[in-house]
C-alpha atoms as a PDB file:
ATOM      1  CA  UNK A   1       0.000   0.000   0.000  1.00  0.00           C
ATOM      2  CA  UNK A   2       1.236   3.525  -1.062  1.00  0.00           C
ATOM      3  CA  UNK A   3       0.895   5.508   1.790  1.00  0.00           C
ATOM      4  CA  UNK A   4       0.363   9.618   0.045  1.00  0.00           C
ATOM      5  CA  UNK A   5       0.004  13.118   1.248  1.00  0.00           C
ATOM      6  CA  UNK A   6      -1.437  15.601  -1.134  1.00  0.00           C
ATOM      7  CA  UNK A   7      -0.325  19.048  -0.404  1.00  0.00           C
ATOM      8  CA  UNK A   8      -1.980  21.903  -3.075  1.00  0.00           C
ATOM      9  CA  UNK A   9      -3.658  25.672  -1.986  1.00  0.00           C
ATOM     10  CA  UNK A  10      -6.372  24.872  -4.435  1.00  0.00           C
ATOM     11  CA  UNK A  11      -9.147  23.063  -2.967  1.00  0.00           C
ATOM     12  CA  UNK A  12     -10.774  21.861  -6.014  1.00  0.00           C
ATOM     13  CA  UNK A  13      -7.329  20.663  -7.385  1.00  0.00           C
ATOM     14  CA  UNK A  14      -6.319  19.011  -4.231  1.00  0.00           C
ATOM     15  CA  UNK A  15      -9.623  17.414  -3.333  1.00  0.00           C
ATOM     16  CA  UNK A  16      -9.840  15.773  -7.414  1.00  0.00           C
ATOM     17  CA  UNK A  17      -6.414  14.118  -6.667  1.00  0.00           C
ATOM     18  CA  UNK A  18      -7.662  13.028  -2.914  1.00  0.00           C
ATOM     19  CA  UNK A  19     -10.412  11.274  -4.028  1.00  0.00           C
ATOM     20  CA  UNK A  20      -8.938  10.143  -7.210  1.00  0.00           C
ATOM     21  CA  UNK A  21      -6.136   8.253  -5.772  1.00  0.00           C
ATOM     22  CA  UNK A  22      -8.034   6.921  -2.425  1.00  0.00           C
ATOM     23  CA  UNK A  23     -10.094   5.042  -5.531  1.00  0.00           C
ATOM     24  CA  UNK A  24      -6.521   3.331  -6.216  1.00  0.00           C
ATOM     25  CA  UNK A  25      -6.489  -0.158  -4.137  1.00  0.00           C
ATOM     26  CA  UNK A  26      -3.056   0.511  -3.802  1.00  0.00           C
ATOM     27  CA  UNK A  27      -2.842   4.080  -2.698  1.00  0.00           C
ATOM     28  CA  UNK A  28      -4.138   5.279   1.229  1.00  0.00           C
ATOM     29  CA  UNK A  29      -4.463   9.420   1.049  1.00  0.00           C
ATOM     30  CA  UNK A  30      -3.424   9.671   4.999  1.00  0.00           C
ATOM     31  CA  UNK A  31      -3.324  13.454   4.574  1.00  0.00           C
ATOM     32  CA  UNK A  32      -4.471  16.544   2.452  1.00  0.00           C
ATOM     33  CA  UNK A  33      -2.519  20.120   3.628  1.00  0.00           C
ATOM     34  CA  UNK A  34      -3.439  23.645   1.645  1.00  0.00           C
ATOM     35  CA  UNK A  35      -0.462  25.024   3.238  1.00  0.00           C
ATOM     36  CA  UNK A  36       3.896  24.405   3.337  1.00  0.00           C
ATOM     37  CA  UNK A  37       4.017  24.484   7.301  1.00  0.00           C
ATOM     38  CA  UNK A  38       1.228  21.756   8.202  1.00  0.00           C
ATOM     39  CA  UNK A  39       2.651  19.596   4.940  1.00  0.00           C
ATOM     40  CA  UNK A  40       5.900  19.327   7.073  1.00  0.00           C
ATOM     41  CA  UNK A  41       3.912  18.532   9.790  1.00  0.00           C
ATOM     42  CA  UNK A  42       1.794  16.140   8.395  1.00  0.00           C
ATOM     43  CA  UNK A  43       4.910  14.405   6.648  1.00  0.00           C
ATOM     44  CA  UNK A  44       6.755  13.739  10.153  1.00  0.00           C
ATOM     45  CA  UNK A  45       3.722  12.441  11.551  1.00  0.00           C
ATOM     46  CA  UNK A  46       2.606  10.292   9.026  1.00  0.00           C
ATOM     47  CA  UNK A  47       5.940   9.365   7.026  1.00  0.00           C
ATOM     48  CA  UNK A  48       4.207   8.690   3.914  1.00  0.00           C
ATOM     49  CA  UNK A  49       5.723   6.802   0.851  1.00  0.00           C
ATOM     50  CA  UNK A  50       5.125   9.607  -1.752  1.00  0.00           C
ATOM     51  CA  UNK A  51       3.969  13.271  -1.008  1.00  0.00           C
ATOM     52  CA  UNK A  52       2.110  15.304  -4.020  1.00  0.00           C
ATOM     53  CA  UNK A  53       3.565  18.764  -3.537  1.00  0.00           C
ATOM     54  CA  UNK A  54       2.292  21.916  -5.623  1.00  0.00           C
ATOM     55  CA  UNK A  55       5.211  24.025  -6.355  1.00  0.00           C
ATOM     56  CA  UNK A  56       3.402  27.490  -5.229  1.00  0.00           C
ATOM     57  CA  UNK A  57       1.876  27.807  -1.792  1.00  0.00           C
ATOM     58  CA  UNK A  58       0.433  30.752  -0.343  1.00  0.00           C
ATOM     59  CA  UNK A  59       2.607  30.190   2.963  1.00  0.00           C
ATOM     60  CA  UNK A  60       6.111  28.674   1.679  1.00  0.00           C
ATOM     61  CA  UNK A  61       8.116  28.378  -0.990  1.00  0.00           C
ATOM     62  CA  UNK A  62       7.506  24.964  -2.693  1.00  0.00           C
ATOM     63  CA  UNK A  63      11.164  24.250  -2.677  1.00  0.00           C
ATOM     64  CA  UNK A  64      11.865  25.421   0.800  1.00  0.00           C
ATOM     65  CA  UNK A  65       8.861  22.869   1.969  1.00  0.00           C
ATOM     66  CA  UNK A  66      10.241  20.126  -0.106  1.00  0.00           C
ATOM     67  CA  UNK A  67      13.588  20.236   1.526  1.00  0.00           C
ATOM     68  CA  UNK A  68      11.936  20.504   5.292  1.00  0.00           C
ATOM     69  CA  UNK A  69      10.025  17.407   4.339  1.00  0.00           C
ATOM     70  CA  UNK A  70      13.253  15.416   3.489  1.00  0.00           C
ATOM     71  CA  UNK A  71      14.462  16.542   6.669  1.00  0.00           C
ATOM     72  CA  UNK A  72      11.156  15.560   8.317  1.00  0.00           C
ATOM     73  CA  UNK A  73      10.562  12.256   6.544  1.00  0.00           C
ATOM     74  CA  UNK A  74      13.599  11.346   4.892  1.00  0.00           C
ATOM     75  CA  UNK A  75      11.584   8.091   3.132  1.00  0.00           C
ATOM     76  CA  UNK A  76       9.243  10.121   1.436  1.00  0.00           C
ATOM     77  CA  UNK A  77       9.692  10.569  -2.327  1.00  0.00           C
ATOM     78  CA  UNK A  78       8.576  13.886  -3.674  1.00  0.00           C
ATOM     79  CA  UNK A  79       6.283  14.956  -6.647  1.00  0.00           C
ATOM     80  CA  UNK A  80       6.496  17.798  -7.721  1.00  0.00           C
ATOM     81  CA  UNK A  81       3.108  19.306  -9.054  1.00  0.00           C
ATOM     82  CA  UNK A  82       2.523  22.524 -10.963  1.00  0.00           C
ATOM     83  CA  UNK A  83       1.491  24.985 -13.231  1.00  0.00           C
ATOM     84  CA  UNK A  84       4.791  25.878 -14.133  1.00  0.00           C
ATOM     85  CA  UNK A  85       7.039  25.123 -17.024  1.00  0.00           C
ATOM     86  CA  UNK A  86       9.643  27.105 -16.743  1.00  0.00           C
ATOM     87  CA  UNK A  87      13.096  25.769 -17.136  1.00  0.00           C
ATOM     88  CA  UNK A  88      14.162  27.377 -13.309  1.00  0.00           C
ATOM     89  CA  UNK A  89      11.465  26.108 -11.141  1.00  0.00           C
ATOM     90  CA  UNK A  90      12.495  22.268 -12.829  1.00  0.00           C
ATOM     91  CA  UNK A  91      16.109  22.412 -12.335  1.00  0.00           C
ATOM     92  CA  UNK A  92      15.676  23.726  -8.908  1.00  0.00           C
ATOM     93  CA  UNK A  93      12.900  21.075  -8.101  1.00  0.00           C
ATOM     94  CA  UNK A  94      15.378  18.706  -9.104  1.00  0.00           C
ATOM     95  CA  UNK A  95      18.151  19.965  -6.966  1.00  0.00           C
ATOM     96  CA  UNK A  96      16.211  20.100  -3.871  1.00  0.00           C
ATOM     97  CA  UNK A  97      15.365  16.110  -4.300  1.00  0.00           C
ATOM     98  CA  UNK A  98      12.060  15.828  -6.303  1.00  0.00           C
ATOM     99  CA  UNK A  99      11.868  12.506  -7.244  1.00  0.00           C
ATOM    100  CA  UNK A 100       9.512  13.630 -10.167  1.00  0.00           C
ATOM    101  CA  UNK A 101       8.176  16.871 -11.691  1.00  0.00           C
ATOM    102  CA  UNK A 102       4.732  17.047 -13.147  1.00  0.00           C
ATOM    103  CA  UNK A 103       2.587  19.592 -14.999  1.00  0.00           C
ATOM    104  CA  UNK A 104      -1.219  20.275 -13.721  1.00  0.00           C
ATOM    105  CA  UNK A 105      -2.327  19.954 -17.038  1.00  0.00           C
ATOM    106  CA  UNK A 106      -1.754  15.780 -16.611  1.00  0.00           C
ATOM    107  CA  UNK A 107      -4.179  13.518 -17.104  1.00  0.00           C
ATOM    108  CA  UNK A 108      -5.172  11.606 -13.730  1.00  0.00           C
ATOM    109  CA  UNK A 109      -3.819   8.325 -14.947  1.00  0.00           C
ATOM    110  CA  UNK A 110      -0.085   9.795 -15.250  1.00  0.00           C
ATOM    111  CA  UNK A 111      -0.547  11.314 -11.970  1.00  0.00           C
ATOM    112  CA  UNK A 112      -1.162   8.005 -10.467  1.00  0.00           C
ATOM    113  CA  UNK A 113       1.739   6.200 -12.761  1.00  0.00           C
ATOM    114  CA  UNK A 114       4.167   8.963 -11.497  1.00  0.00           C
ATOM    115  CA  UNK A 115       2.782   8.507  -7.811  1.00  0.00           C
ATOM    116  CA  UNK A 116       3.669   4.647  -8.125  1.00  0.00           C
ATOM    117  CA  UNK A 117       6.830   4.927  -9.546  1.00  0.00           C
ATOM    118  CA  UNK A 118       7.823   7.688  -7.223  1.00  0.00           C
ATOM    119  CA  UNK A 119       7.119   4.532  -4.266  1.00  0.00           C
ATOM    120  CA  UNK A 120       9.240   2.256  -6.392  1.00  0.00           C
ATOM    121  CA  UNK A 121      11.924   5.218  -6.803  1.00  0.00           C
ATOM    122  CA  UNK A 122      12.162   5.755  -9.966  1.00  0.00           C
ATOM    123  CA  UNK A 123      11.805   9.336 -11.708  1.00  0.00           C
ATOM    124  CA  UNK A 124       9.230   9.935 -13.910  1.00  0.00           C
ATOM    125  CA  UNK A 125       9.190  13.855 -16.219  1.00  0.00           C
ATOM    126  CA  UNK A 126       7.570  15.220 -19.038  1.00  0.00           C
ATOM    127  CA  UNK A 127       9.751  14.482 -22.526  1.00  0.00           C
ATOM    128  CA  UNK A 128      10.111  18.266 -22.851  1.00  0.00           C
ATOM    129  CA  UNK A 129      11.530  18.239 -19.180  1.00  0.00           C
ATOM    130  CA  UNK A 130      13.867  15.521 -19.447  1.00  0.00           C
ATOM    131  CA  UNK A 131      15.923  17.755 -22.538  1.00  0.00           C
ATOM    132  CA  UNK A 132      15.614  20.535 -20.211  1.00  0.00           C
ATOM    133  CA  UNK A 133      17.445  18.784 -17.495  1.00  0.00           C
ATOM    134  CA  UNK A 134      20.200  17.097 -19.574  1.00  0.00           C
ATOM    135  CA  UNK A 135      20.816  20.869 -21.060  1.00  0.00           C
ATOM    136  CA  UNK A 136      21.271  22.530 -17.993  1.00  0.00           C
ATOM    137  CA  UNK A 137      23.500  19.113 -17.076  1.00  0.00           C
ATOM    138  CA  UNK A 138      25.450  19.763 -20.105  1.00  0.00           C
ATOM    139  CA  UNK A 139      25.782  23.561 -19.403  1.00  0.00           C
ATOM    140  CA  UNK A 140      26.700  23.007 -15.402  1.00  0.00           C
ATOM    141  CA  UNK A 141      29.344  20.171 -16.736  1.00  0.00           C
ATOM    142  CA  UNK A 142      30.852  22.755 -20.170  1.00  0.00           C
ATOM    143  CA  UNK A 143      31.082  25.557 -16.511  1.00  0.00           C
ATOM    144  CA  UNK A 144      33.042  23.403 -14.222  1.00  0.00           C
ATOM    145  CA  UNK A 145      35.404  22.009 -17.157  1.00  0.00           C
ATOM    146  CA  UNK A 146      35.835  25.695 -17.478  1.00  0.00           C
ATOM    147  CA  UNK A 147      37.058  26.211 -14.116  1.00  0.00           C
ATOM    148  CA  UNK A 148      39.169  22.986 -13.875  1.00  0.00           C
ATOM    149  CA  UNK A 149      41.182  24.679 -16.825  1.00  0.00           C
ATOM    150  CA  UNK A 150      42.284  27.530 -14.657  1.00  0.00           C
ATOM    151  CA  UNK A 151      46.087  27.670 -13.617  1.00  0.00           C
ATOM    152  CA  UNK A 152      46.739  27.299  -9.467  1.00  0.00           C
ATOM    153  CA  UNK A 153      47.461  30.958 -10.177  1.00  0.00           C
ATOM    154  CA  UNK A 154      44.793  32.338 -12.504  1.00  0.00           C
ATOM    155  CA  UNK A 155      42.872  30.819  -9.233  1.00  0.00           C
ATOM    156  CA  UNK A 156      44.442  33.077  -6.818  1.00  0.00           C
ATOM    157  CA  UNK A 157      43.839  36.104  -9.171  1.00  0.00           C
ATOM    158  CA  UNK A 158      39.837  34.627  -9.310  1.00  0.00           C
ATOM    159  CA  UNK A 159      39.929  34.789  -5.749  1.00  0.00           C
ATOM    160  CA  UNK A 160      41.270  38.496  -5.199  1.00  0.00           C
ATOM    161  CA  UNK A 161      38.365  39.308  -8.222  1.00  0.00           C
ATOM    162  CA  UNK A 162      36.079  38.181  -5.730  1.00  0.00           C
ATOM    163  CA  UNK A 163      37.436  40.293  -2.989  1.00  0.00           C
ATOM    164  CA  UNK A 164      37.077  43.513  -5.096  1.00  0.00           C
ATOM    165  CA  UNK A 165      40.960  44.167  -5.526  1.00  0.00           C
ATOM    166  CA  UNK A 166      42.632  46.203  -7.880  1.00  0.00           C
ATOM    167  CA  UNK A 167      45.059  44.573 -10.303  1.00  0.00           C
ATOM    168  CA  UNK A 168      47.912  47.000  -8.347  1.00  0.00           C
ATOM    169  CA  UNK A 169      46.570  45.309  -5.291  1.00  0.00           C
ATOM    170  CA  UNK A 170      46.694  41.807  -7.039  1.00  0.00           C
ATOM    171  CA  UNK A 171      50.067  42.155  -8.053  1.00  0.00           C
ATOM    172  CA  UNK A 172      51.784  43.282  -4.668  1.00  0.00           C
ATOM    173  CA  UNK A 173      49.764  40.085  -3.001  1.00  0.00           C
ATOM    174  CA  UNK A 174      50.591  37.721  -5.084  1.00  0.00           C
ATOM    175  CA  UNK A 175      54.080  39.205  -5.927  1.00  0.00           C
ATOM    176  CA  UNK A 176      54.016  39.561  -9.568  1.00  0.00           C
ATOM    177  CA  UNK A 177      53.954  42.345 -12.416  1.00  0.00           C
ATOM    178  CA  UNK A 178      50.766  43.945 -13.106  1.00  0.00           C
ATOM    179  CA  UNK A 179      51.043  42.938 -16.539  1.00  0.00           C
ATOM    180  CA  UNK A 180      51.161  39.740 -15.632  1.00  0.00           C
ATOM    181  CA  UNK A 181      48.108  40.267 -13.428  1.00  0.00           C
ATOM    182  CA  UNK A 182      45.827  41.682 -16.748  1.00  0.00           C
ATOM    183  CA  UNK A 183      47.636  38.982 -18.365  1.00  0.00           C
ATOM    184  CA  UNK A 184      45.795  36.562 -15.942  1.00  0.00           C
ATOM    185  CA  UNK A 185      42.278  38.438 -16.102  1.00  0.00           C
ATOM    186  CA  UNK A 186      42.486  38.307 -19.460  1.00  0.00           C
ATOM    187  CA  UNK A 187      42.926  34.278 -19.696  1.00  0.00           C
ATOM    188  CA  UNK A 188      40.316  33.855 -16.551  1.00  0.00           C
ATOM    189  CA  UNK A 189      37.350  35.697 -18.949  1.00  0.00           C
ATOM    190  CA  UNK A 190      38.419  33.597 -21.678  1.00  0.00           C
ATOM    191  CA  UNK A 191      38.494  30.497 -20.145  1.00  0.00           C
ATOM    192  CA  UNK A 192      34.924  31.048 -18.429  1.00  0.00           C
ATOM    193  CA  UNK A 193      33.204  33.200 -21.138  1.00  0.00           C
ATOM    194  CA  UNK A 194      32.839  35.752 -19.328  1.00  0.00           C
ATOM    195  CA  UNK A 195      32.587  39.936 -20.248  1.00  0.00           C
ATOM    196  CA  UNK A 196      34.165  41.328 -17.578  1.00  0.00           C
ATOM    197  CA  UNK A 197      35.896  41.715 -13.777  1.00  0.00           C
ATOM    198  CA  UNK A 198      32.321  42.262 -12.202  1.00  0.00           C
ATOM    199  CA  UNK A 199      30.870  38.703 -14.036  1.00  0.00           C
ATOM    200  CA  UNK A 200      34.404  36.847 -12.788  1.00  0.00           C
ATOM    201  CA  UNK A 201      34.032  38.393  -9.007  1.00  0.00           C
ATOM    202  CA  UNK A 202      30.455  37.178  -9.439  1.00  0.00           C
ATOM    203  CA  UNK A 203      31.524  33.646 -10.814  1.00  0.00           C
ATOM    204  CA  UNK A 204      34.039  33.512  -8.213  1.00  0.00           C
ATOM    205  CA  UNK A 205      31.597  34.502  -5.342  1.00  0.00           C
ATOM    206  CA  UNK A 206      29.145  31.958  -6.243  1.00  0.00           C
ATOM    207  CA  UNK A 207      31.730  29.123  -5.919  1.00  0.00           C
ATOM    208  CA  UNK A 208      32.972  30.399  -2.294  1.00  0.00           C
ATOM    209  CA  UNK A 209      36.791  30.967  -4.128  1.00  0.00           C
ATOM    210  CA  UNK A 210      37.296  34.331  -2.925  1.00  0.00           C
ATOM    211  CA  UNK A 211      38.714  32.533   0.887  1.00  0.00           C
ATOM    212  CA  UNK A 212      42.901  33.440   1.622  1.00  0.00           C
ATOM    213  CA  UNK A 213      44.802  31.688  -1.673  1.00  0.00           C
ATOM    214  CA  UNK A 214      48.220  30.734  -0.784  1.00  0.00           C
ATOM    215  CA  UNK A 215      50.350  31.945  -3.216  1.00  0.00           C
END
């Protein structure tokens, strides 16, 4: 038996998949929430198999309450459901441990396929969602290849970037020429495509590399 918790703001939405699925000899609803805080709730208590979760809540951010349920029931696979196609809200659904992403628009027999194989663990996503996902894979993997080409000291010139120092500055810290320091900037927006000092302090912040390099 597939133990599910159906959490969705819209009451006509969320009681059509409540009583669709508690027709399932398979499934047992053991909870309905309309809001992020009493989903977590409900998912500690009950520690279902597979929890429906609507992306937008009036409360929470869908993302923020998917993680808190992992926390909270850390058995529970997680279905994403929504309205929403963008690329972002998939990706991130993704990162934050959906098992499975589905569109509102979906009939009620591939809601109940996805809840199934969601209690078997497998993944189940729209065809235009799966070449989403291996894109931004593709992208995140052509980024960090990027990065791994950087020289141990095109690194520590990254890293003072990303502490908003001038190349004069650069160059008495690391001990080198400030030629040699545009030299480096210059092979650091190369190898990451990037336009400018501002985009590779930004790059750098968002990969924690502006910490103390050694030099």
């Amino acid at each position: 038996m597939i133990r599910l918790l159906i959490v969705d703001d819209h009451t006509v939405v969320r009681q059509s998949l409540s009583f669709f699925c508690a027709q399932e000899p398979d499934i047992d609803v053991v909870g309905q929430s309309a809001s992020g805080a009493l989903a977590v709730s409900m998912a500690r208590a009950a520690q279902p198999d597979v929890v429906l979760l609507d992306l937008f809540l009036p409360d929470r951010d869908g993302i923020e309450v998917l993680a808190e349920i992992r926390q909270a029931s850390p058995g529970s696979r997680v279905v994403m459901l929504t309205s929403s196609p963008e690329d972002g809200h998939l990706i991130a659904a993704i990162d934050a441990g959906a098992t499975s992403y589905l569109l509102k628009i979906s009939e009620i027999t591939e809601v109940l396929s996805t809840v199934r194989a969601a209690a078997r663990g497998e993944s189940v996503l729209p065809p235009t969602a799966t070449a989403k996902l291996l894109n931004a894979v593709r992208q995140r993997r052509e980024r960090n290849d990027s990065h791994d080409r950087l020289t141990p000291r095109e690194l520590d010139v990254l890293a003072a970037l990303a502490r908003g120092q001038t190349n004069r500055e650069i160059a008495r810290g690391l001990l080198i020429g400030e030629e040699t320091v545009k030299s480096h900037v210059s092979s650091i927006l190369g190898k990451l495509g990037l336009a400018d000092r501002t985009q590779a302090a930004l790059y750098a912040l968002r990969r924690s590399l502006n910490r103390t390099q050694d030099t």
